[in-house]
Protein backbone atom coordinates (compact mmCIF):
# COMPACT_ATOMS: atom_id res chain seq x y z
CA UNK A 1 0.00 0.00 0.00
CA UNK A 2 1.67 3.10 -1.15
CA UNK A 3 2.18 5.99 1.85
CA UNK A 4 0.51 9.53 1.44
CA UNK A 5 3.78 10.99 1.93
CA UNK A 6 5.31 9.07 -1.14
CA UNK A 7 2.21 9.38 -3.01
CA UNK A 8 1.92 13.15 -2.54
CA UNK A 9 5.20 13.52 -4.24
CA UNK A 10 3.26 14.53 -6.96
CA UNK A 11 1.82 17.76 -5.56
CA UNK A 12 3.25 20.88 -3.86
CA UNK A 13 5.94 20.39 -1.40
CA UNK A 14 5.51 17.83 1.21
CA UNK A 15 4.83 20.35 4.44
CA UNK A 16 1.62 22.00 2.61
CA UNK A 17 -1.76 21.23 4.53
CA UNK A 18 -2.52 17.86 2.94
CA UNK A 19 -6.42 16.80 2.47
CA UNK A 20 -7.07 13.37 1.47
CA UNK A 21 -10.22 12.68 -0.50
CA UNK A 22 -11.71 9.44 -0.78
CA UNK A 23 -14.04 8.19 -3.79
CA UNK A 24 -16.31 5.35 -3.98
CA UNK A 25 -16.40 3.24 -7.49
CA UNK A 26 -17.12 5.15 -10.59
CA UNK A 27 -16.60 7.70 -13.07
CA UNK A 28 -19.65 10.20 -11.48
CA UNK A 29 -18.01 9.93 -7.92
CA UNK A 30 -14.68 10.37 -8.69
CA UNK A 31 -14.81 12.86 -11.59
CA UNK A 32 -15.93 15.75 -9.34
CA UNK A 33 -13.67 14.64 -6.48
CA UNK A 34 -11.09 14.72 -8.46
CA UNK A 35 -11.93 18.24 -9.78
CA UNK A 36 -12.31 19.87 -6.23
CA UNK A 37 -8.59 18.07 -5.42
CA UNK A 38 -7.39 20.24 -7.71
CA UNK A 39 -8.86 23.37 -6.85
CA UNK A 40 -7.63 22.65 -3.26
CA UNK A 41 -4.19 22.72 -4.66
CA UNK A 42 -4.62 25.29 -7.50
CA UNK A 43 -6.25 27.32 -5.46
CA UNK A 44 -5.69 27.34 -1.91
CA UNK A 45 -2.19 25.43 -1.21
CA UNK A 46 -2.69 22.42 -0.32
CA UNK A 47 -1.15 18.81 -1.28
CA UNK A 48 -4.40 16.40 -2.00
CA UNK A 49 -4.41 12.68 -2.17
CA UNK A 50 -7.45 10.91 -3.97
CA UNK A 51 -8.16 7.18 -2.69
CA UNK A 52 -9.96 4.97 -4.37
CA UNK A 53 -10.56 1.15 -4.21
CA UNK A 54 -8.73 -0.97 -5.60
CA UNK A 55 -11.42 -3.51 -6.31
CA UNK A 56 -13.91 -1.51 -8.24
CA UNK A 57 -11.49 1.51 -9.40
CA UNK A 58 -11.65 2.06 -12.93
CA UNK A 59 -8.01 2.61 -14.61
CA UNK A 60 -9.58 4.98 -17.46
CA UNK A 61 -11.68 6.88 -14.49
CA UNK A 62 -8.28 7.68 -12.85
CA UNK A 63 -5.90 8.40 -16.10
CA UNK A 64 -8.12 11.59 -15.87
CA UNK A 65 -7.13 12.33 -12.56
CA UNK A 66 -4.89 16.24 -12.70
CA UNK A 67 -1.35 15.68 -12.40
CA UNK A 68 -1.15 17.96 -9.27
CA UNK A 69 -3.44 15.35 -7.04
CA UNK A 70 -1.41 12.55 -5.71
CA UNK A 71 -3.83 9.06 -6.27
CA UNK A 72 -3.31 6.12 -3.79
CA UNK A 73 -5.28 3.29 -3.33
CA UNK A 74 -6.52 0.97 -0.75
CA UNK A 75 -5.64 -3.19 -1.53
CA UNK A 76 -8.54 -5.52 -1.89
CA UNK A 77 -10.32 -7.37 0.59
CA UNK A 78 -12.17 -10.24 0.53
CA UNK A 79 -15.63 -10.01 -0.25
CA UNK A 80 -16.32 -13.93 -1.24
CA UNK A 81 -18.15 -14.07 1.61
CA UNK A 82 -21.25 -12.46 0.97
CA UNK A 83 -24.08 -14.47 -0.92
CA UNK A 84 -25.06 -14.44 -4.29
CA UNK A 85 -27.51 -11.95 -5.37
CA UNK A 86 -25.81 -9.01 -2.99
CA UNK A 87 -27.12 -5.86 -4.28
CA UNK A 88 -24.13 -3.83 -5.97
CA UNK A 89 -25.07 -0.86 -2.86
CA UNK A 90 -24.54 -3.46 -0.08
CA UNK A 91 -20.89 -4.69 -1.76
CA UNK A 92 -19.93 -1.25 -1.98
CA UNK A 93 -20.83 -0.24 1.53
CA UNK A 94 -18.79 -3.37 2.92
CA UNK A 95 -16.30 -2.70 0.62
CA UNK A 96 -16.18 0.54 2.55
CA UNK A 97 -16.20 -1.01 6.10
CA UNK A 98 -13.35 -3.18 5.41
CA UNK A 99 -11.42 -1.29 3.87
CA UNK A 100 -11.14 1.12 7.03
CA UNK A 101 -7.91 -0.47 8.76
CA UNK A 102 -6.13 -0.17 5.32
CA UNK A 103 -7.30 3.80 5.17
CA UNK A 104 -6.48 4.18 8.98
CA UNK A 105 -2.71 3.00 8.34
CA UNK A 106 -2.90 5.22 4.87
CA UNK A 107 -3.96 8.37 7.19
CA UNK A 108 -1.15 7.54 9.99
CA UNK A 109 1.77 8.12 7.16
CA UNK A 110 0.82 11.38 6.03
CA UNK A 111 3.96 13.47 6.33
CA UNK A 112 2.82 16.65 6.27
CA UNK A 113 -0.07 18.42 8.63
CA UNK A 114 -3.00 15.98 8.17
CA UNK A 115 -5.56 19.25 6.95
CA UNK A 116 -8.91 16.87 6.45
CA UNK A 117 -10.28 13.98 5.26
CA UNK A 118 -13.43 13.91 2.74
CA UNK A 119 -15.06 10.96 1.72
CA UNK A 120 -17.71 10.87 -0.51
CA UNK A 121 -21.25 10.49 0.39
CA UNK A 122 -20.80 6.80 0.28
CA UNK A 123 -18.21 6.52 2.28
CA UNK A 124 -19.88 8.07 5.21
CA UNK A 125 -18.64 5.42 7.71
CA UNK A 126 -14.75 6.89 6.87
CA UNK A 127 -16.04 9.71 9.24
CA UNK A 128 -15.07 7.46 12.04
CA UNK A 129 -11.30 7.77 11.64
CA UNK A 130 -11.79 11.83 11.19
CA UNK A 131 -12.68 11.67 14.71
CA UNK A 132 -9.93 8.99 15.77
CA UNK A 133 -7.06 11.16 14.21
CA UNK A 134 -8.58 14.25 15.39
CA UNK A 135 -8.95 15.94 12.00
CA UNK A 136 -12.15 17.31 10.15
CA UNK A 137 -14.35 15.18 8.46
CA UNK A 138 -15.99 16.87 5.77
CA UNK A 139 -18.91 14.56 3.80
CA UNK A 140 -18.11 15.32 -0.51
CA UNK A 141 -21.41 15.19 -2.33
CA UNK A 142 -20.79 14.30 -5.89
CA UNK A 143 -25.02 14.92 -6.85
CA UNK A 144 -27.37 17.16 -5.81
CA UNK A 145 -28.74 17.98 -2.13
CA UNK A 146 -31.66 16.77 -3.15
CA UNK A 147 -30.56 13.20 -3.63
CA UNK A 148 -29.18 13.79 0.17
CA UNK A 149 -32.49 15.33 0.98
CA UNK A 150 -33.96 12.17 0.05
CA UNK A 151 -31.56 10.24 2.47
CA UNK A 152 -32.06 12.46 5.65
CA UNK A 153 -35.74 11.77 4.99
CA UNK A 154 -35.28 8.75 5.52
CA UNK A 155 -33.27 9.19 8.91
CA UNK A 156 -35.79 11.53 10.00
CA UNK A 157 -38.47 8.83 9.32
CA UNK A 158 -37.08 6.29 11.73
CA UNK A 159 -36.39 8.66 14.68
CA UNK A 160 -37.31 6.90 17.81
CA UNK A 161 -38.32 3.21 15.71
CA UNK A 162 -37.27 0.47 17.21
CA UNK A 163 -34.13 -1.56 16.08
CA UNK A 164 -35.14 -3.75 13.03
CA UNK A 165 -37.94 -2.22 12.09
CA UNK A 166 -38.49 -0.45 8.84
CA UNK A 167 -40.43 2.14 7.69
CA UNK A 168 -41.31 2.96 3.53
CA UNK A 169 -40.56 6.49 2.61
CA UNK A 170 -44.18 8.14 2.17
CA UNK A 171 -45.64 7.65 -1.62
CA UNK A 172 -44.77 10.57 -2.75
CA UNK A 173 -42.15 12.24 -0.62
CA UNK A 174 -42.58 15.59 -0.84
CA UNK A 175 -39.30 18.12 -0.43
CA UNK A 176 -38.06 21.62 -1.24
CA UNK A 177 -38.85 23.98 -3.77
CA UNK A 178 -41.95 21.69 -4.86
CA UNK A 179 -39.82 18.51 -5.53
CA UNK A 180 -42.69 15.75 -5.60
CA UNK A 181 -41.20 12.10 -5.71
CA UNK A 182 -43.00 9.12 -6.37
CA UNK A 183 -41.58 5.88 -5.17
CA UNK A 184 -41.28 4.91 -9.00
CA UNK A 185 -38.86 8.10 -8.90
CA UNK A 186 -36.57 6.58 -6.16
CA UNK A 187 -33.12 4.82 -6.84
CA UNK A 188 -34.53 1.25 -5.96
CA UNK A 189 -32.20 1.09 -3.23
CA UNK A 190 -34.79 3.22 -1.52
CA UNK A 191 -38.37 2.01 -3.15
CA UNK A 192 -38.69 -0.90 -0.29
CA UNK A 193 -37.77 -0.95 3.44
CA UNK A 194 -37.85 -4.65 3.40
CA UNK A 195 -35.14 -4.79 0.75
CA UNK A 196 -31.70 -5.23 3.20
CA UNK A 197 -29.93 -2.69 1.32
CA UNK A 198 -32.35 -0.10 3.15
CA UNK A 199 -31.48 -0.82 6.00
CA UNK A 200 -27.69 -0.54 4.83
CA UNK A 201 -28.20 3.13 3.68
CA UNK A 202 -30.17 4.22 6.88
CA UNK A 203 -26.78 3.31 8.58
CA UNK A 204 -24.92 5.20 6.28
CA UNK A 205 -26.85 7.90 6.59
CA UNK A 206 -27.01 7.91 10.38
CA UNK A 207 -23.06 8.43 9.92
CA UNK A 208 -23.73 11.75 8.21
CA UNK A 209 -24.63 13.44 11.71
CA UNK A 210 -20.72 12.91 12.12
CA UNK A 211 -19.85 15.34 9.73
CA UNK A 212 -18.58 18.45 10.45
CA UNK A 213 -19.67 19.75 6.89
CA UNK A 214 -20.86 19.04 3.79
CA UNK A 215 -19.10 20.01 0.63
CA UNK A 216 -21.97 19.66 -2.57
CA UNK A 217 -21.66 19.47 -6.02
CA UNK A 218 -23.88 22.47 -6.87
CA UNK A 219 -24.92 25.56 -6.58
CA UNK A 220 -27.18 28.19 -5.07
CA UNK A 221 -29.54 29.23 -7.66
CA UNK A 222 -29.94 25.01 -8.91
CA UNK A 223 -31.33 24.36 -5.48
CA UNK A 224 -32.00 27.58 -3.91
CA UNK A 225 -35.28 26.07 -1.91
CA UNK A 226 -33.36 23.22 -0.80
CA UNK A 227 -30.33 25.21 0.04
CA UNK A 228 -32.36 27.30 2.59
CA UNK A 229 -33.99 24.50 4.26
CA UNK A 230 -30.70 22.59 5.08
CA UNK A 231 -30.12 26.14 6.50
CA UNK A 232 -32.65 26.12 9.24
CA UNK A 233 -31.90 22.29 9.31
CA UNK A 234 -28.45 23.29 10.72
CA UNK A 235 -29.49 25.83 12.96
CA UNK A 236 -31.52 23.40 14.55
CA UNK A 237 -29.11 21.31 15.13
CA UNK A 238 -30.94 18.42 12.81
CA UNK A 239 -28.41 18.58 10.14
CA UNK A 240 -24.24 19.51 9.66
CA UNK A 241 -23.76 23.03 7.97
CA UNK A 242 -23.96 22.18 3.79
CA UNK A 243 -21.84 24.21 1.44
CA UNK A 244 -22.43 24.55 -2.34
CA UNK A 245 -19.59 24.37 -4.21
CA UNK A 246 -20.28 23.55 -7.61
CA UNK A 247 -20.38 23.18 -10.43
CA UNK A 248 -17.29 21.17 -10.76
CA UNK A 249 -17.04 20.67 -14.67
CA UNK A 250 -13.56 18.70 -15.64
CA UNK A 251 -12.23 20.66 -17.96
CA UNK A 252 -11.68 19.55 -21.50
CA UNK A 253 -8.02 18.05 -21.73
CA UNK A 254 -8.11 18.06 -25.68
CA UNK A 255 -6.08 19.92 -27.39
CA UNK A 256 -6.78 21.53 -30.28
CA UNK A 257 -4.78 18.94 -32.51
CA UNK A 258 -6.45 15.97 -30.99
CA UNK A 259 -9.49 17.28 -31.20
CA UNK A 260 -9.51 17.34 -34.97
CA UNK A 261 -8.95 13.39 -34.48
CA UNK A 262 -12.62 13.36 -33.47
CA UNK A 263 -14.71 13.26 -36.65
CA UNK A 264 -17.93 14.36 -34.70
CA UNK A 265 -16.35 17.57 -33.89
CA UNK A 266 -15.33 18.15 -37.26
CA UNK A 267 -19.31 17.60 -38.62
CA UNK A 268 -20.63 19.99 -35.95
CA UNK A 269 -18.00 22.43 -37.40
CA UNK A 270 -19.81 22.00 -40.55
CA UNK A 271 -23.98 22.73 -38.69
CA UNK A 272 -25.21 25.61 -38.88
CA UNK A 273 -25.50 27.27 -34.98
CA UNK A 274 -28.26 26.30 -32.93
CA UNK A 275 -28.86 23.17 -35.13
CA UNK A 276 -27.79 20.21 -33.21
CA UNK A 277 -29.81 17.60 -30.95
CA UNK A 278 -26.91 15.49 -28.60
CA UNK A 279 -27.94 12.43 -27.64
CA UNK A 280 -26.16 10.53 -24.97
CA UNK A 281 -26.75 8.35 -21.91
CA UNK A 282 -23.53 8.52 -20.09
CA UNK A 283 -20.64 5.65 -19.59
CA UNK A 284 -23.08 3.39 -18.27
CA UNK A 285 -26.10 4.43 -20.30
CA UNK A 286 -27.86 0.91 -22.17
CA UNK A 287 -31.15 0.82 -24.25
CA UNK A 288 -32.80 -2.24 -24.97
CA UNK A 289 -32.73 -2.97 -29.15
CA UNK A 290 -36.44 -1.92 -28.67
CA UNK A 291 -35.86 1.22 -27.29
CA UNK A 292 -32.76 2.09 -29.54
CA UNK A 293 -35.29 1.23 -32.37
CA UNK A 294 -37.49 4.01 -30.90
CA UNK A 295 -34.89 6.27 -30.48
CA UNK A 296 -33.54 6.08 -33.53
CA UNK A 297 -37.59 6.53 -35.51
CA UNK A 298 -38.08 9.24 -33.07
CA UNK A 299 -34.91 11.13 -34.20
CA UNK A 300 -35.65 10.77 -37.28
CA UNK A 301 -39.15 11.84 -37.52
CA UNK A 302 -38.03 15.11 -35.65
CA UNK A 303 -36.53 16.37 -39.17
CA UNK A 304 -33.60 17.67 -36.92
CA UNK A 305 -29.89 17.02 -36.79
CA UNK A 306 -28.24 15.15 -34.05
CA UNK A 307 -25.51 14.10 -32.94
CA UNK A 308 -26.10 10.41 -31.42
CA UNK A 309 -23.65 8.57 -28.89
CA UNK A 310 -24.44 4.97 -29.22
CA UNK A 311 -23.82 2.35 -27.26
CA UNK A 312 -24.38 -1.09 -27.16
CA UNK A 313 -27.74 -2.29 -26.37
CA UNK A 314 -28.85 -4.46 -23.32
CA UNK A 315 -29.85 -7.86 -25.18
CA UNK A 316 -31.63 -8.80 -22.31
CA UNK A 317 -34.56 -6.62 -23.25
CA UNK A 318 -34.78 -8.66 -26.73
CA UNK A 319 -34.10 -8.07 -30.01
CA UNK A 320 -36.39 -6.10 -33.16
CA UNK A 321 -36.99 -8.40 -36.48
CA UNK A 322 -33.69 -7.90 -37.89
CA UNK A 323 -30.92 -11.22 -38.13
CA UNK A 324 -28.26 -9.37 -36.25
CA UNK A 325 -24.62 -11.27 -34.78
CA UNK A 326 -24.98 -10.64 -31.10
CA UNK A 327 -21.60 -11.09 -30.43
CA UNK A 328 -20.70 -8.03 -32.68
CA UNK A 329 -18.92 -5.56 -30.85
CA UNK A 330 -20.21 -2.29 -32.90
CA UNK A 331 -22.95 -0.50 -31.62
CA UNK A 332 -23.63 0.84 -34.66
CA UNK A 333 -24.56 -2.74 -36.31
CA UNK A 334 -27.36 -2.28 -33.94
CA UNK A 335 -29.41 0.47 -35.31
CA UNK A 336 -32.67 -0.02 -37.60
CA UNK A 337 -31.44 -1.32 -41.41
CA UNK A 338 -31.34 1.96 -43.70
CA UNK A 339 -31.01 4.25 -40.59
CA UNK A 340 -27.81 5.43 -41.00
CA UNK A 341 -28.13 6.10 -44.27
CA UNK A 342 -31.54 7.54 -44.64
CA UNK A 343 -29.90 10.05 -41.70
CA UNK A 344 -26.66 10.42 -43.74
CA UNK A 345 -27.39 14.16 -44.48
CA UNK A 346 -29.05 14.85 -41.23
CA UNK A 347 -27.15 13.19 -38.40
CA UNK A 348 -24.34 11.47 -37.47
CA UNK A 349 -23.96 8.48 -35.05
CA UNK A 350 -20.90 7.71 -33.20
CA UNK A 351 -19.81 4.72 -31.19
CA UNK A 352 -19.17 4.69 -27.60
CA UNK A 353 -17.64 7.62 -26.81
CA UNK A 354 -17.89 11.92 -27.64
CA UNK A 355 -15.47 14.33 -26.17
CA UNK A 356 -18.91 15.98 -24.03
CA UNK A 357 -17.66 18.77 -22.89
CA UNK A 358 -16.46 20.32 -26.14
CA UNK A 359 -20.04 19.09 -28.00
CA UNK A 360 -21.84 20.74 -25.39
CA UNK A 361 -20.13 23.98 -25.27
CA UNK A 362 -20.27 23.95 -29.50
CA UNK A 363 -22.00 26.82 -30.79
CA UNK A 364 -24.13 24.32 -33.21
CA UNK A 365 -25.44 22.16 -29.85
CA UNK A 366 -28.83 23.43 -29.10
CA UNK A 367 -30.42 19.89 -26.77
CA UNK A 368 -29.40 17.50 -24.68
CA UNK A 369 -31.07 14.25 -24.76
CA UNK A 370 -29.50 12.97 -21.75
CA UNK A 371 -29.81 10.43 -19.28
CA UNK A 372 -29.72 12.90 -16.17
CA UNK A 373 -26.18 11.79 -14.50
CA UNK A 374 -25.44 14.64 -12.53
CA UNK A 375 -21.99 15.43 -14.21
CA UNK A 376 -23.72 15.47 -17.55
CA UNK A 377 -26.51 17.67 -15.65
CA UNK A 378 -23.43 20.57 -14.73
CA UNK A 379 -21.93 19.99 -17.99
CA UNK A 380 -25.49 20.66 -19.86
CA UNK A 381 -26.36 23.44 -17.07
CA UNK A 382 -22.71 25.64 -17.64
CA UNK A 383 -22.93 25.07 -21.45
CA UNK A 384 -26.41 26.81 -21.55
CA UNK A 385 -27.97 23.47 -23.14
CA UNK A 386 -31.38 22.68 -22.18
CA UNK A 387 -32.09 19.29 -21.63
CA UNK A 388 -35.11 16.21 -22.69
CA UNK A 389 -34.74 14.58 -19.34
CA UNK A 390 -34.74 10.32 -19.97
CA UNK A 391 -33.19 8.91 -16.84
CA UNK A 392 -32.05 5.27 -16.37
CA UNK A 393 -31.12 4.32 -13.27
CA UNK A 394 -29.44 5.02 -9.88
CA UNK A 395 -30.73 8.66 -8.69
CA UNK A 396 -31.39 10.24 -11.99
CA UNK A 397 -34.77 9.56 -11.67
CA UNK A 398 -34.66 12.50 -8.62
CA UNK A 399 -32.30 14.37 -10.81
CA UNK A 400 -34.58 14.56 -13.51
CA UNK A 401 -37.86 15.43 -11.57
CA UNK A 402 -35.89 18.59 -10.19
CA UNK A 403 -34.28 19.60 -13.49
CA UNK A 404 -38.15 19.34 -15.47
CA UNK A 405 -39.79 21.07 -12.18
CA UNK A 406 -37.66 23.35 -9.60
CA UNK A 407 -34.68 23.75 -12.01
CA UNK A 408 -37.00 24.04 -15.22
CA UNK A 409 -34.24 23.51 -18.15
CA UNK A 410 -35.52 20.37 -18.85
CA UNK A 411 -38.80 18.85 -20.63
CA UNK A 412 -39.52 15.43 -19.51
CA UNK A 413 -40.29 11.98 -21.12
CA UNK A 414 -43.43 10.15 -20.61
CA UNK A 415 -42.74 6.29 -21.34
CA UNK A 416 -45.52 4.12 -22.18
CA UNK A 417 -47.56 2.62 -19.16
CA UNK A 418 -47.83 -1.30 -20.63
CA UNK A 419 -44.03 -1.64 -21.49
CA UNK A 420 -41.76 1.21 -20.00
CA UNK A 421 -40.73 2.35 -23.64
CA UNK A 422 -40.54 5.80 -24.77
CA UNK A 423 -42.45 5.87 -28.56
CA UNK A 424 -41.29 7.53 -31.34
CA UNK A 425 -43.48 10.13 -31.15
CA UNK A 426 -42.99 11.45 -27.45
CA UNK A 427 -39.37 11.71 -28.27
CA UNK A 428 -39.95 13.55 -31.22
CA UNK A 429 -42.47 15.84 -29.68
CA UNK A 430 -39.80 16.62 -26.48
CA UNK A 431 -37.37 17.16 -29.78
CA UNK A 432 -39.29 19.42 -31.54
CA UNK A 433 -40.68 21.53 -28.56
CA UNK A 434 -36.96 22.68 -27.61
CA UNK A 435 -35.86 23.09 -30.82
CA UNK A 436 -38.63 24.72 -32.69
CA UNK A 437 -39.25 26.93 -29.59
CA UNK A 438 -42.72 26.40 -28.97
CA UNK A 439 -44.39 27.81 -25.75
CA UNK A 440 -42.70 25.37 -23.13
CA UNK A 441 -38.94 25.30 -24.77
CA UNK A 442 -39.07 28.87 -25.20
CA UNK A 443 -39.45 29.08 -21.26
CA UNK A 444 -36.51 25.83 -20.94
CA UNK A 445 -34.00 27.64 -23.17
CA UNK A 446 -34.72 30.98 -21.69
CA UNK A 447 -34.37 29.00 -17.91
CA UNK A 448 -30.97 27.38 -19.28
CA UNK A 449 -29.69 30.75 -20.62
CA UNK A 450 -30.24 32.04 -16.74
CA UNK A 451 -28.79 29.31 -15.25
CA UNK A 452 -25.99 29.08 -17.08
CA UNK A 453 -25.08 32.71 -15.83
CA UNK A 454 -25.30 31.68 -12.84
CA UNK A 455 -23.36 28.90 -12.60
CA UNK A 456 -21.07 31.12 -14.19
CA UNK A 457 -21.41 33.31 -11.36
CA UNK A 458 -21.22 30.82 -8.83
CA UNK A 459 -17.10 30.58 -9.68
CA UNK A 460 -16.27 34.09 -10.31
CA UNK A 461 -13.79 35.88 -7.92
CA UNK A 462 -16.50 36.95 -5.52
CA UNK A 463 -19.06 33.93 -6.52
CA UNK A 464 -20.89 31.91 -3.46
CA UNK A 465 -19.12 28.69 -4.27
CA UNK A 466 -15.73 29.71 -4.44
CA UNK A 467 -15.97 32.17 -1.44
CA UNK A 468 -17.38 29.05 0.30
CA UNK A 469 -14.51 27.03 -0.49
CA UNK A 470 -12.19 29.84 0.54
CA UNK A 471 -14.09 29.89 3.50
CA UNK A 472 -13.85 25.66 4.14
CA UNK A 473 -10.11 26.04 3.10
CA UNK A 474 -9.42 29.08 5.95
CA UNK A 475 -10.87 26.97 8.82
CA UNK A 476 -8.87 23.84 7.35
CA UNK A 477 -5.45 26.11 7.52
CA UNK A 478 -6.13 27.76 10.74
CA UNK A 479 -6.85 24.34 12.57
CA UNK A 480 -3.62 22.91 10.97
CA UNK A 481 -1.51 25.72 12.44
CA UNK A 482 -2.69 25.28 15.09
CA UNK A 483 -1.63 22.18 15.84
CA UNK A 484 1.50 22.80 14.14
CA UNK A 485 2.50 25.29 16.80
């Protein structure tokens, strides 16, 4: 297991405050972690090491970690043990409890003033060793407060219930700034108390009453009625103080040069501004073969350009009429026959993969069909994009509800009640209400224009997230000096 003092090599010299950040599994955890680690140093002097997990780490999720941030991470442990059928939630959490000693003994070499530990939201129960070593313990939320909304709800719920039993979140569950969630709307980790996961989360968060703050991936004027009710939360005393500090978009590391190795770029080059539907549903993002059949009639009957990022279908969901190899490895072979070339003139599909942040921010992107993630949410939000809001999985079901309602730069997606697919025609209605500006995407764009200025705002010199940072990074550096002297 590599040390924090070798491992922070890397950064600015070794006596700087040093803050070590800790990131569950995945690309939308450890994307934004990574991205305030390097505002900590850029910014505000510190060295930063990111851990991560060995066992579920991604290599390509870290090779876009900034050179300044030291990485380290934690060896395996054995997880054999649990049974078959373990939710991917519960492995994670016990990934996280046994993988404490290992982050104790990673803490205990830092050579330099030990300035604070954050762990993301997931890794609540890290909070423990804050308080062993005597050092803040600040909670990093990746999404939204209203995802953790959704979790102190369910805390709150269970006050005073006895041990073992279980209560379901009300149906809906209403929160801030007219945020109404169905249970349908809930990451299914949440949609059933008698599912043992529940009572998994509840613990973790139980921890987050440990925290001395919360760090958020957002910003005032996304969540402004859900900011000011974690205010009078804190004051009290029913919640730690929460700090927006978003939006933490990765910049785009492509050069110029490279970039004209990315043939999509060059055909947006060619669309006329304000022209282009992008269509993408993040690194973990799968259609069913019916679905991408949809899609793909919907796009077309729009009559508008797009730029598609396809990926490979989930085969589980079956298959349309055509004789198709399901072993081949081109998402493109998937499509309708005659698609791509009825499209040819119109639209351009792409496999796997788009450079995001430079589509977004081209002058020819107008919408964002998009799957809700929350880093594709900031990435939409700072680029001015409005969104049609078709979420998957996980919590961007939530994310989605507040960007079509409290946040209002999105227009939703109504699938159909006997199968769960979204027709043809709802997708090209969503398509051509945005981009034709009819009554309801005039107000989106106009919304996503707004908030795009403000997100702008948010990390200017005298914005509210980056004076809030300052303010997070004072307290850090006094306390350190302190017990330097």
């Amino acid at each position: 297991m590599e040390s924090l003092a070798n491992a922070g090599a890397a950064c600015t010299e070794r006596l700087a405050p040093h803050v070590v950040l800790l990131a569950s599994p995945g690309a939308g955890h450890l994307i934004p972690l990574a991205e305030l680690a390097r505002r900590l140093v850029d910014h505000q002097g510190f060295a930063a090491t990111l851990v991560t997990f060995t066992d579920l780490s991604s290599s390509e999720a870290l090779s876009g970690v900034p050179a300044c941030v030291a990485t380290a991470a934690l060896p395996p442990v054995p997880l054999d043990d649990l049974p078959a059928g373990t939710s991917m939630s519960t492995v994670l959490l016990e990934l996280i409890r046994r993988s404490l000693p290992s982050l104790r003994a990673l803490l205990r070499s830092v050579g330099a003033p030990l300035a604070a530990l954050v762990p993301d939201f997931f890794c609540s129960a890290a909070l423990s060793l804050a308080a062993e070593l005597g050092v803040p313990g600040y909670v990093f939320v990746p999404t939204n407060l209203t995802t953790i909304a959704v979790m102190r709800a369910a805390v709150e719920l269970h006050e005073g219930v006895p041990p073992g039993e279980y209560r379901d979140l009300p149906d809906p569950l209403e929160l801030p700034g007219g945020v109404s969630l169905r249970h349908a709307d809930l990451p299914a980790s949440f949609q059933s108390s008698g599912e043992s996961v529940y009572a998994h989360l509840l613990e973790a968060g139980r921890c987050y009453r440990r925290a001395d703050r919360f760090l958020v991936n957002t910003f005032y004027e996304m969540e402004p009625a859900t900011v000011e009710e974690f205010k009078l939360a804190t004051e009290r005393g029913a919640f730690p103080p929460v700090f927006p500090v978003g939006p933490f978009v990765r910049p785009s590391i492509i050069s110029d040069e490279a970039a004209g190795a990315f043939a999509c770029l060059d055909w947006l080059d060619l669309q006329p501004t304000g022209s282009v539907v992008y269509v993408s549903f993040g690194s973990g993002g799968s259609l069913t073969v019916e679905q991408t059949a949809e899609l793909a009639a919907g796009l077309e009957v729009s009559g508008h350009r797009f730029l598609w990022v396809v990926r490979m279908p989930n085969l589980d969901g079956g298959k349309d009429g055509h004789d198709r190899d399901d072993d081949n490895p081109n998402p493109l072979a998937w499509l309708p026959e005659g698609f791509l070339e009825r499209t040819k003139d119109k639209g351009l599909a792409v496999a796997a993969w788009a450079p995001q942040v430079r589509v977004l921010s081209h002058p020819a992107t107008a919408v964002f069909v998009s799957h809700c993630g929350w880093n594709s949410t900031l990435e939409s939000v700072s680029a001015g994009v409005p969104m049609v809001a078709w979420p998957l999985y996980a919590e961007q079901r939530i994310n989605a509800v507040a960007l079509v309602g409290s946040a209002g730069v999105a227009l939703p997606l109504r699938p159909r009640e006997a199968d769960g697919v979204v027709a043809r025609d709802e997708i090209a209605g969503a398509v051509k209400e945005l981009m034709e500006s009819a009554e309801k995407g005039r107000a989106v764009r106009r919304q996503a224009g707004d908030l795009q200025q403000a997100a702008a705002r948010a990390w200017s010199p005298e914005g509210s997230s980056r004076r809030a940072l300052e303010d997070v990074a004072a307290t850090w550096k006094k306390a350190t000096l302190g017990k330097v002297k």
